[in-house]
Every structure is written in C-alpha cells, then in structure tokens.
N, C-alpha and C. Protein backbone atom coordinates (compact mmCIF):
# COMPACT_ATOMS: atom_id res chain seq x y z
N UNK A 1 86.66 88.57 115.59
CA UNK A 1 87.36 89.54 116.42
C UNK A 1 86.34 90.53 116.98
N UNK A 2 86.70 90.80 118.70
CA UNK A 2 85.26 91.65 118.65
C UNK A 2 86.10 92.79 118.40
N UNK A 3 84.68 94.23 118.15
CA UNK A 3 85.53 95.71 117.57
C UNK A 3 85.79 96.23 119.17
N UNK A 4 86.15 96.18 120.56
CA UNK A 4 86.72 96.93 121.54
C UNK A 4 88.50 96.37 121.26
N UNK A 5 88.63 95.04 120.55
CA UNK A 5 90.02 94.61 120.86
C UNK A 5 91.26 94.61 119.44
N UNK A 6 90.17 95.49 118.36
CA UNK A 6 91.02 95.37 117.34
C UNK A 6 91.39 96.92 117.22
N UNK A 7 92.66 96.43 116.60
CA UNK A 7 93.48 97.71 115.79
C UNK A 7 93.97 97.69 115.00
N UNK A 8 94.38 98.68 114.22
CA UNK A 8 94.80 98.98 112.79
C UNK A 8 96.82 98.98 112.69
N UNK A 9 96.78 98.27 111.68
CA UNK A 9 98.04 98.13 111.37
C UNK A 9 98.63 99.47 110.15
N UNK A 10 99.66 100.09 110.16
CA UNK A 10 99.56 101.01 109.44
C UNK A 10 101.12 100.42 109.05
N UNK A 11 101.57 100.59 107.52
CA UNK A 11 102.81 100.76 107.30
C UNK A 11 104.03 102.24 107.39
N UNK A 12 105.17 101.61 107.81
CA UNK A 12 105.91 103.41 108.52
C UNK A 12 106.59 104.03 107.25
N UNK A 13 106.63 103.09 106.11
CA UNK A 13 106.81 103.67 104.99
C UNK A 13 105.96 104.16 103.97
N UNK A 14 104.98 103.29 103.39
CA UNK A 14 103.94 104.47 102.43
C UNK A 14 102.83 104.71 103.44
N UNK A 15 102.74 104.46 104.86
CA UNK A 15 101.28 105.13 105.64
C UNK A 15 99.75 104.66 105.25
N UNK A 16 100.03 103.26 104.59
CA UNK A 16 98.87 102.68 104.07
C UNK A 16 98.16 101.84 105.22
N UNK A 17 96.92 101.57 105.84
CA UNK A 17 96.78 100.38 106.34
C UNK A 17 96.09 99.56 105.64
N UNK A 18 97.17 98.44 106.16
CA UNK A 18 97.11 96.81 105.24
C UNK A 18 96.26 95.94 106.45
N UNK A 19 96.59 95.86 107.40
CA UNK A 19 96.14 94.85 108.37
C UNK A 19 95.51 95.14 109.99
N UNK A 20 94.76 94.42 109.92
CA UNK A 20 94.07 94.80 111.58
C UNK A 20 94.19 93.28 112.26
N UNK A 21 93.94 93.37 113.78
CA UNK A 21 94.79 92.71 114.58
C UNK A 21 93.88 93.06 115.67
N UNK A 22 94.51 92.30 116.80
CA UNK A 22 93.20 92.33 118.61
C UNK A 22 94.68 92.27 119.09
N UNK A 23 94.78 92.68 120.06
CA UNK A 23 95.42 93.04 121.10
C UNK A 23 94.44 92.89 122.54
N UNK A 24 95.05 92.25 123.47
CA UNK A 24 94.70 92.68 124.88
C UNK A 24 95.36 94.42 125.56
N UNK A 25 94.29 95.24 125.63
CA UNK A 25 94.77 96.50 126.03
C UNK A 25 94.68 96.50 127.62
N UNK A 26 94.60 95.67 128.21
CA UNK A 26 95.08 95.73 129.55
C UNK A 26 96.20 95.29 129.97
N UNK A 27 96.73 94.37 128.95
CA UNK A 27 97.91 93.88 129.38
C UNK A 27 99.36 94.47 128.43
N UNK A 28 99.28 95.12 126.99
CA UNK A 28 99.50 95.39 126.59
C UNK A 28 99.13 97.53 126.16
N UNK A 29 99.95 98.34 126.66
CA UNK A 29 99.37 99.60 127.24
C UNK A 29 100.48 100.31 125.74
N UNK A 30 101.77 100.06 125.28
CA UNK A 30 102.39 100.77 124.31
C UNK A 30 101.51 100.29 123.56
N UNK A 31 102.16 100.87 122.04
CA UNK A 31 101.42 100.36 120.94
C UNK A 31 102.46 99.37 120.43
N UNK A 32 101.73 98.28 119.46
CA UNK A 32 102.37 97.25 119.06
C UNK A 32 102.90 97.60 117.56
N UNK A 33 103.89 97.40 117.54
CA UNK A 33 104.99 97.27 116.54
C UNK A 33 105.60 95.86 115.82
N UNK A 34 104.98 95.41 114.27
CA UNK A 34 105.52 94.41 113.67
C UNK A 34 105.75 94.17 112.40
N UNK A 35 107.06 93.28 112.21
CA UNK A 35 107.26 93.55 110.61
C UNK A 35 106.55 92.54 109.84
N UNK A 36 105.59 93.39 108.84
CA UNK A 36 104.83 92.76 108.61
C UNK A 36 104.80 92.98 106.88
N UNK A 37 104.48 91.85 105.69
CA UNK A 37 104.67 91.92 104.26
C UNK A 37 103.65 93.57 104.02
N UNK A 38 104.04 94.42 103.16
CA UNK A 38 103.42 95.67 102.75
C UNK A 38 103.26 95.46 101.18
N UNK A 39 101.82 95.00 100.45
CA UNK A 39 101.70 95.08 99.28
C UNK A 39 102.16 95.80 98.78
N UNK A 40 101.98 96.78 99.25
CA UNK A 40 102.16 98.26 98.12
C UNK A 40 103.78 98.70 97.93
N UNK A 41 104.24 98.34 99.10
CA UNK A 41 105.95 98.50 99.45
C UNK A 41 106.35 97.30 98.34
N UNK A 42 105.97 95.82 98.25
CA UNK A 42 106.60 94.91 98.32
C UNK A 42 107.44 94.47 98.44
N UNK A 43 107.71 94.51 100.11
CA UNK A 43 108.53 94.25 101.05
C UNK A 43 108.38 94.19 102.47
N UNK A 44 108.58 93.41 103.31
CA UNK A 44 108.44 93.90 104.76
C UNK A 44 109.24 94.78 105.43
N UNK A 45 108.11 95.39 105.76
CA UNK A 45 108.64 96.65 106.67
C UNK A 45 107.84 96.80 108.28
N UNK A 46 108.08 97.69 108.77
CA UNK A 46 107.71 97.72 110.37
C UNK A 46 106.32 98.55 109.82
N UNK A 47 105.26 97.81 110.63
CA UNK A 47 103.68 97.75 110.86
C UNK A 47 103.38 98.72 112.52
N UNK A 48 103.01 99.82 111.91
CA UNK A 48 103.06 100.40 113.67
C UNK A 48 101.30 100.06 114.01
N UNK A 49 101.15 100.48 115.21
CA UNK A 49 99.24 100.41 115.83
C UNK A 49 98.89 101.82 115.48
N UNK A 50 97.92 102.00 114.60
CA UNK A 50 97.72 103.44 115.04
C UNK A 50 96.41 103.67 115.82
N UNK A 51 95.34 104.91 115.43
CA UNK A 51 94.51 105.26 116.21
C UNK A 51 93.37 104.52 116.29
C-alpha cells in the first residue's frame, strides 16, 4: 500500500484503531465508513476514516 493512499480505521465505540485501508481520494472526497470485526469490542461495529 503506498503511504499518500492509506487511512486509518478507527472504531465509533471504544476509539481504538484496529485497521488501515487505501482509498482513492480523488474519487472518493467523504470519509469512508465500515462495519468492521473490533477486537477489543468483540463485535462488529461501524469503522469510521479518521485523520
């Protein structure tokens, strides 16, 4: 993955990040939102993009 196209996955319940991810940011301008397994939760919950 190169580092201009990745981002950080954060969970919206304990605020941990678990996972990083590439996105196209030209074609894609919100941030990406997915439910994704949360170790620490153990459970899936919604994965926001953060900074």
């Amino acid at each position: 993955m190169s580092q201009d196209n990745l981002i950080k996955m954060e969970c919206s319940q304990c605020h941990k990040l678990n996972y990083y991810s590439s996105k196209n940011k030209k074609i894609l301008k919100t941030r990406l939102e997915l439910k994704k397994f949360c170790p620490t939760c153990k459970k899936h919950t919604p994965h926001k993009e953060t900074k």
